[in-house]
N, C-alpha and C. Protein backbone atom coordinates (compact mmCIF):
# COMPACT_ATOMS: atom_id res chain seq x y z
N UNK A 1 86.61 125.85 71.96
CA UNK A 1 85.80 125.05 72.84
C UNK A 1 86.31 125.24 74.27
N UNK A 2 85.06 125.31 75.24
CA UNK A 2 85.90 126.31 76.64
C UNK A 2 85.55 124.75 77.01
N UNK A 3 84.62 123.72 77.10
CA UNK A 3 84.42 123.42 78.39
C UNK A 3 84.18 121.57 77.65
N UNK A 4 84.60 120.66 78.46
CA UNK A 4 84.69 118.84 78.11
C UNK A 4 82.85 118.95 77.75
N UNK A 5 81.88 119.89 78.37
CA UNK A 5 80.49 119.53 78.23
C UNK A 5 80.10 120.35 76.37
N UNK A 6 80.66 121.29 76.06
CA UNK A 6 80.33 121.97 75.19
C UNK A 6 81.01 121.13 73.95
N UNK A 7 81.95 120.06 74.04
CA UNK A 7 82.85 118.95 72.88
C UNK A 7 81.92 118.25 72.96
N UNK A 8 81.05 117.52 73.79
CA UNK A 8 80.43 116.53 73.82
C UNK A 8 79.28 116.87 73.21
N UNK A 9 78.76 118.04 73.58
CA UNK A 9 77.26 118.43 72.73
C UNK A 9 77.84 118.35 71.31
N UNK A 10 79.17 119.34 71.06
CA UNK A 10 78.87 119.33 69.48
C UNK A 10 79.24 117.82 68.78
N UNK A 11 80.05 117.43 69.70
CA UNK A 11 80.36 115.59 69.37
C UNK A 11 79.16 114.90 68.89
N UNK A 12 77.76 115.52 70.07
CA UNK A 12 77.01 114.35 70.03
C UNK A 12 75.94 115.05 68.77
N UNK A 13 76.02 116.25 67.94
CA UNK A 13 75.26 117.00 67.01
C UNK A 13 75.59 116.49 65.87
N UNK A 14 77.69 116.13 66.15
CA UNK A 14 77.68 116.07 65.15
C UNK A 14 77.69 114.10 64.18
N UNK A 15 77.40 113.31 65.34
CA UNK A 15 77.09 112.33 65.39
C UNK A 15 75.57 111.92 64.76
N UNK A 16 74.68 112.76 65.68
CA UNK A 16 73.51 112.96 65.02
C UNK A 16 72.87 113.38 63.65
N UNK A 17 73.95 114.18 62.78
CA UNK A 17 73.51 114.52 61.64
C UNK A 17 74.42 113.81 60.60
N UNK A 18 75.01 112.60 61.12
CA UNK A 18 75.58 111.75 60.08
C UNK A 18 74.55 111.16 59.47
N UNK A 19 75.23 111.28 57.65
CA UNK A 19 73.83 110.12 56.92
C UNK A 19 73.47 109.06 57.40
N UNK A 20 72.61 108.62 56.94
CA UNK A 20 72.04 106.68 57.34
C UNK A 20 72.99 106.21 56.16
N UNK A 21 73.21 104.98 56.13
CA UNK A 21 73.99 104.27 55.59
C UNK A 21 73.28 103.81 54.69
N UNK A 22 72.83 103.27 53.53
CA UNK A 22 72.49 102.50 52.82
C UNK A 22 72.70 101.49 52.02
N UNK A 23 73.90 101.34 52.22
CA UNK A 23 74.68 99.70 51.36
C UNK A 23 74.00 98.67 52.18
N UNK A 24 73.53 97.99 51.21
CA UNK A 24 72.75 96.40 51.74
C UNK A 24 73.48 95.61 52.72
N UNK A 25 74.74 95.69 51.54
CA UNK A 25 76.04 94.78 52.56
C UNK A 25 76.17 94.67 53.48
N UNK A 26 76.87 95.86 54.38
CA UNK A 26 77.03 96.56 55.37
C UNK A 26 75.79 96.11 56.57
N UNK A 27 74.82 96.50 56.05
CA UNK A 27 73.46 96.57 56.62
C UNK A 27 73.67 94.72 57.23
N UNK A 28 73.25 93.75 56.11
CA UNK A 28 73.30 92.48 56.68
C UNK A 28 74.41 92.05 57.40
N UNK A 29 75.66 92.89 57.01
CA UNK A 29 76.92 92.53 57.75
C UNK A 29 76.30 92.89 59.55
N UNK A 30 76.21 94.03 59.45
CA UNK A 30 75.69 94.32 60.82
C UNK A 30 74.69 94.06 61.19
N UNK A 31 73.38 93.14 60.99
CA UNK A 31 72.50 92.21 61.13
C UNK A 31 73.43 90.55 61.78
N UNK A 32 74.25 90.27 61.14
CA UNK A 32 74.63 89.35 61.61
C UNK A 32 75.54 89.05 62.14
N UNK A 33 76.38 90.30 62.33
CA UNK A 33 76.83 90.65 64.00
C UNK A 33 76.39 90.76 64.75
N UNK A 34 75.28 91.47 64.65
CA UNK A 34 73.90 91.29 65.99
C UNK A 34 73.73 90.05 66.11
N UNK A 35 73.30 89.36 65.96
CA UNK A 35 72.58 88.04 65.35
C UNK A 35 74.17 87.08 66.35
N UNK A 36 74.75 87.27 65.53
CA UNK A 36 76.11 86.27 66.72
C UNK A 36 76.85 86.81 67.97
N UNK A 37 76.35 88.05 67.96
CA UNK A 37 76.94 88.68 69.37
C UNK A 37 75.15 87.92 70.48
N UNK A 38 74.05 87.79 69.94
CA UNK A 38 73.07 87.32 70.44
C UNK A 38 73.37 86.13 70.94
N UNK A 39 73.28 85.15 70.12
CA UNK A 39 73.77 83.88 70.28
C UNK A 39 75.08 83.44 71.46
N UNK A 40 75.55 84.57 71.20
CA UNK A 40 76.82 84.54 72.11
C UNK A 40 76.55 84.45 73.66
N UNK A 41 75.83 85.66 73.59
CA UNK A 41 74.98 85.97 74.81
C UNK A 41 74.35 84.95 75.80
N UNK A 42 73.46 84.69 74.60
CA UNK A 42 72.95 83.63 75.53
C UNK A 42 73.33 82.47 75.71
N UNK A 43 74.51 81.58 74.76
CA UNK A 43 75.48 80.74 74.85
C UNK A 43 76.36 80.68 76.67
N UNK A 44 76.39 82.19 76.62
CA UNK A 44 76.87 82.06 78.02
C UNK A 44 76.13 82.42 79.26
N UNK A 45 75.36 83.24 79.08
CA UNK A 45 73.81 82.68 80.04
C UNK A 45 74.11 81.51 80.83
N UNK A 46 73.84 80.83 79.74
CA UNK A 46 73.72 79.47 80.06
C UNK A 46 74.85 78.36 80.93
N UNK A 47 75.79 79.34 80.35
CA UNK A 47 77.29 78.28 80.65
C UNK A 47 77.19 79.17 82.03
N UNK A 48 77.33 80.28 82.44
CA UNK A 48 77.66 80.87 83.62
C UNK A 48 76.62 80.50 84.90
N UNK A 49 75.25 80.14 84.41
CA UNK A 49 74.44 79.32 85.36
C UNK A 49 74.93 77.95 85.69
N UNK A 50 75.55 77.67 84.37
CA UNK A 50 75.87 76.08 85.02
C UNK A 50 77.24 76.04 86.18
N UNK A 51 77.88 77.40 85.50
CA UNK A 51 79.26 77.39 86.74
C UNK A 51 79.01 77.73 87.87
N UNK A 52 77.81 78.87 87.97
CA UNK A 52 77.43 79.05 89.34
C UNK A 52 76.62 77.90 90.45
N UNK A 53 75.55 77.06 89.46
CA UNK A 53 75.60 75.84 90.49
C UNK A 53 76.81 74.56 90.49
N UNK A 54 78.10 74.70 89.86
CA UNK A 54 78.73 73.85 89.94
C UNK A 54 79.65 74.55 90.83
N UNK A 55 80.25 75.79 91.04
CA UNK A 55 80.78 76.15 91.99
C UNK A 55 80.14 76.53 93.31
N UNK A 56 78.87 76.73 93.29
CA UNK A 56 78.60 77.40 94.61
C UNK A 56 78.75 76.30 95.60
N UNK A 57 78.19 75.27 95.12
CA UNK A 57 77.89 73.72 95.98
C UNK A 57 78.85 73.18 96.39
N UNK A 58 80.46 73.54 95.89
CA UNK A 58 81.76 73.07 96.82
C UNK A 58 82.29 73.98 97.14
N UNK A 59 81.79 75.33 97.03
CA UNK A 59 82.57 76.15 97.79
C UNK A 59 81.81 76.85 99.14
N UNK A 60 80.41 76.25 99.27
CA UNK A 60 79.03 76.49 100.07
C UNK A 60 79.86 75.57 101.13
N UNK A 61 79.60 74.26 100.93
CA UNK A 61 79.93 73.19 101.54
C UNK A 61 81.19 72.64 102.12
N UNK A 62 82.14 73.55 101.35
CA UNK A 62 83.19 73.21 102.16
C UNK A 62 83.64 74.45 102.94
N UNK A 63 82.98 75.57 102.87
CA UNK A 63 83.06 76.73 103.98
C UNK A 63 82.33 75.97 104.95
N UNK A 64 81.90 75.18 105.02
CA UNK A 64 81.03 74.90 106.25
C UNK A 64 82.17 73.31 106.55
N UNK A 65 82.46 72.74 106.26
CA UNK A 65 82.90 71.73 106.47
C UNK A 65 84.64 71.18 106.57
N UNK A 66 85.10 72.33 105.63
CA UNK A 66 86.60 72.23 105.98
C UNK A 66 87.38 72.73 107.15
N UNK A 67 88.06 73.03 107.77
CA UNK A 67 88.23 73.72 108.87
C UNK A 67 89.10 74.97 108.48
N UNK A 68 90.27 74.54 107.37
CA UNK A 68 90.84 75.78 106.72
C UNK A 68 89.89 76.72 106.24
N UNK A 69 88.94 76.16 105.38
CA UNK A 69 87.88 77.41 105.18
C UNK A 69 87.25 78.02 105.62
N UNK A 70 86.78 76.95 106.62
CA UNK A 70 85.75 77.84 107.97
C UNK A 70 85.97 78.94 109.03
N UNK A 71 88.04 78.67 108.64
CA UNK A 71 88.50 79.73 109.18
C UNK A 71 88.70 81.01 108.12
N UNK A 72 88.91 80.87 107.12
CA UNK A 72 89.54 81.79 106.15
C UNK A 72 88.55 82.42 105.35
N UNK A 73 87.65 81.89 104.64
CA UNK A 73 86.61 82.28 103.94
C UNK A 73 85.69 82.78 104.51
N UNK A 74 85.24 84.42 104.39
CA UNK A 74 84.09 84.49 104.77
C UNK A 74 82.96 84.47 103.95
N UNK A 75 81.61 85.20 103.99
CA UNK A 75 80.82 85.16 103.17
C UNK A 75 81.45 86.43 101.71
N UNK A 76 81.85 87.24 102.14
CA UNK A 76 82.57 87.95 100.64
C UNK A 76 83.54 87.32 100.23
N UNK A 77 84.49 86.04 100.62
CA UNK A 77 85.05 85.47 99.93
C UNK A 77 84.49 84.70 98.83
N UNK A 78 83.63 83.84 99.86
CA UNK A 78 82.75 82.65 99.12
C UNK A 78 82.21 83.25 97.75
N UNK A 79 81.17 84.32 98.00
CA UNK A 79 80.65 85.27 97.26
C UNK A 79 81.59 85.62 95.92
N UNK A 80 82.63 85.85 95.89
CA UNK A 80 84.15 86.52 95.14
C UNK A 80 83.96 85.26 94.30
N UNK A 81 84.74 84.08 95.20
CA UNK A 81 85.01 82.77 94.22
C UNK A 81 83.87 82.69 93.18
N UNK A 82 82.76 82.45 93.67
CA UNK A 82 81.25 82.14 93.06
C UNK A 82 81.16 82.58 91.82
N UNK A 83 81.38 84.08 92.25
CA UNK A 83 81.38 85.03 91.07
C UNK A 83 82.14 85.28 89.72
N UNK A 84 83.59 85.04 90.29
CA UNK A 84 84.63 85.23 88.75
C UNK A 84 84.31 84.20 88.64
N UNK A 85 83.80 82.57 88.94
CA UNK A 85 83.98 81.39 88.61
C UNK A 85 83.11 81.67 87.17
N UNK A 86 81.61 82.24 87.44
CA UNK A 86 80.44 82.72 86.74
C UNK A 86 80.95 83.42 85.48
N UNK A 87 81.57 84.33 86.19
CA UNK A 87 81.85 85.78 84.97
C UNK A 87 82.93 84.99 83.67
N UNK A 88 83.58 84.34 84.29
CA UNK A 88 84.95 83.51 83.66
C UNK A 88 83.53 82.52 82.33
N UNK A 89 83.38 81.88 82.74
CA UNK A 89 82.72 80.87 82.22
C UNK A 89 81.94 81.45 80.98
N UNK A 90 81.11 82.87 81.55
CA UNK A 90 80.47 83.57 80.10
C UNK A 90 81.50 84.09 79.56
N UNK A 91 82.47 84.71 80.03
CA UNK A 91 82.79 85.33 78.76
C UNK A 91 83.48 84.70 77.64
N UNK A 92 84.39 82.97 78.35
CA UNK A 92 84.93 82.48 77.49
C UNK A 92 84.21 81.89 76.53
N UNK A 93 83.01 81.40 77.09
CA UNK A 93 81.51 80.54 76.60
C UNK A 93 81.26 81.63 75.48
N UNK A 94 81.04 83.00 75.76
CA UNK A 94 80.23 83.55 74.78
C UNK A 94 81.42 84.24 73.59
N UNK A 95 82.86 83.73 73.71
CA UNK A 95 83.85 84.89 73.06
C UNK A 95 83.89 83.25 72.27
N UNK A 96 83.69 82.30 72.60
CA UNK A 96 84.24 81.28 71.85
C UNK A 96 82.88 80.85 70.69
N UNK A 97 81.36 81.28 71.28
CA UNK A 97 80.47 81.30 70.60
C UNK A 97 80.58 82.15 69.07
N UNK A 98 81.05 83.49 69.56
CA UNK A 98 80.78 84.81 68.38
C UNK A 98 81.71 84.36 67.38
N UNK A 99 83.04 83.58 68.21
CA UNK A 99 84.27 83.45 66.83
C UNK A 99 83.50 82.06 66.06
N UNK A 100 83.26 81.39 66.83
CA UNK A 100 83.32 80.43 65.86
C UNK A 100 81.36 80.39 64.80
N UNK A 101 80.63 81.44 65.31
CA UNK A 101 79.78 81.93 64.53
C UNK A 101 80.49 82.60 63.36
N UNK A 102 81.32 83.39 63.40
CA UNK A 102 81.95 84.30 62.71
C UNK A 102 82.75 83.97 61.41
N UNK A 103 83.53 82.31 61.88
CA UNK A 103 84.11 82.04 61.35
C UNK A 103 83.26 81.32 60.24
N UNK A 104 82.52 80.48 60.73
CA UNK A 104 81.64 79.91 59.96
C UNK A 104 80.66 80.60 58.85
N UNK A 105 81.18 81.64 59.54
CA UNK A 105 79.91 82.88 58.29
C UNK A 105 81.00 82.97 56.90
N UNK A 106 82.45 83.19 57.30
CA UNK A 106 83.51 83.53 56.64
C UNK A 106 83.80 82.55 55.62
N UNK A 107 83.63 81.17 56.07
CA UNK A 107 83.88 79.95 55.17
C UNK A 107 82.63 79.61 54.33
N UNK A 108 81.56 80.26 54.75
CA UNK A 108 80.46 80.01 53.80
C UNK A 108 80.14 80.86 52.78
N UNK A 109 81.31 82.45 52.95
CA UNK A 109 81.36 83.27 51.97
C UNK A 109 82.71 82.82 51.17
N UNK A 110 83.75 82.55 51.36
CA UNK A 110 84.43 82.02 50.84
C UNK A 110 84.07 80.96 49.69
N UNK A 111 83.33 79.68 50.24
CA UNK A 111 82.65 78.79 49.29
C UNK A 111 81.92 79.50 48.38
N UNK A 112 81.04 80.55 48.48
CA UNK A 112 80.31 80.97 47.37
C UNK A 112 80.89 81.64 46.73
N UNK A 113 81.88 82.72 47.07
CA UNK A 113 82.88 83.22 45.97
C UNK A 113 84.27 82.58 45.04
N UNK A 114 84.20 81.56 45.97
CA UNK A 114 85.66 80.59 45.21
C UNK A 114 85.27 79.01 44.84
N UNK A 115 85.34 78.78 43.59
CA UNK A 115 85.50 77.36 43.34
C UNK A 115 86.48 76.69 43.58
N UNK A 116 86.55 75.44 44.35
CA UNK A 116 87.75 74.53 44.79
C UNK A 116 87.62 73.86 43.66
N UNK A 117 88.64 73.38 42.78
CA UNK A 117 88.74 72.56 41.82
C UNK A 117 88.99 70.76 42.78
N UNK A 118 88.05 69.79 41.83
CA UNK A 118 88.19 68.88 42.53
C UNK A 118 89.63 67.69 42.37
């Protein structure tokens, strides 16, 4: 192999002519990883809108009103804070969604394969 472009073609040929999978299992397993990486998703959607109007509004307002800030912060600061405040919020929102989807999938296979004696 002479060249990083000529690995990648046969990489990507030989990717392409892998079988399809057919175990059911598998199949719903990866259905409902989709399915909670979804959920996840939009779990934090949601949470990262709420951090962005809960942070923008004291960090808007007090660039304009503090005097330390009004000196220090500019608009790419403000902008910065706003942002990891956002990014922070989904990913913990949506990493805390998938596990505890996940987990819950795990304890409901557990129950059906194991009897707890009472």
């Amino acid at each position: 192999m002479g060249t990083a472009r000529e690995w990648w073609a046969v990489r990507r040929q030989d990717m392409s002519m892998a079988p399809l999978n057919t175990n059911t299992s598998n199949t719903i397993a990866q259905h409902r990883a989709k399915q909670y990486s979804h959920e996840g998703v939009k779990a934090g959607v949601k949470a990262a809108t709420i951090a962005f109007i809960a942070s923008a509004i004291p960090v808007l307002m007090g660039a304009r009103a503090i005097p330390w800030a009004r000196a220090n912060l500019n608009y790419a600061a403000q902008a910065h804070i706003i942002s990891l405040v956002s990014g922070a919020a989904f990913f913990v929102v949506a990493d805390k969604t998938i596990l505890a989807s996940a987990r819950k999938n795990s304890f409901e296979k557990l129950a059906i394969h194991v009897e707890f004696p009472l």
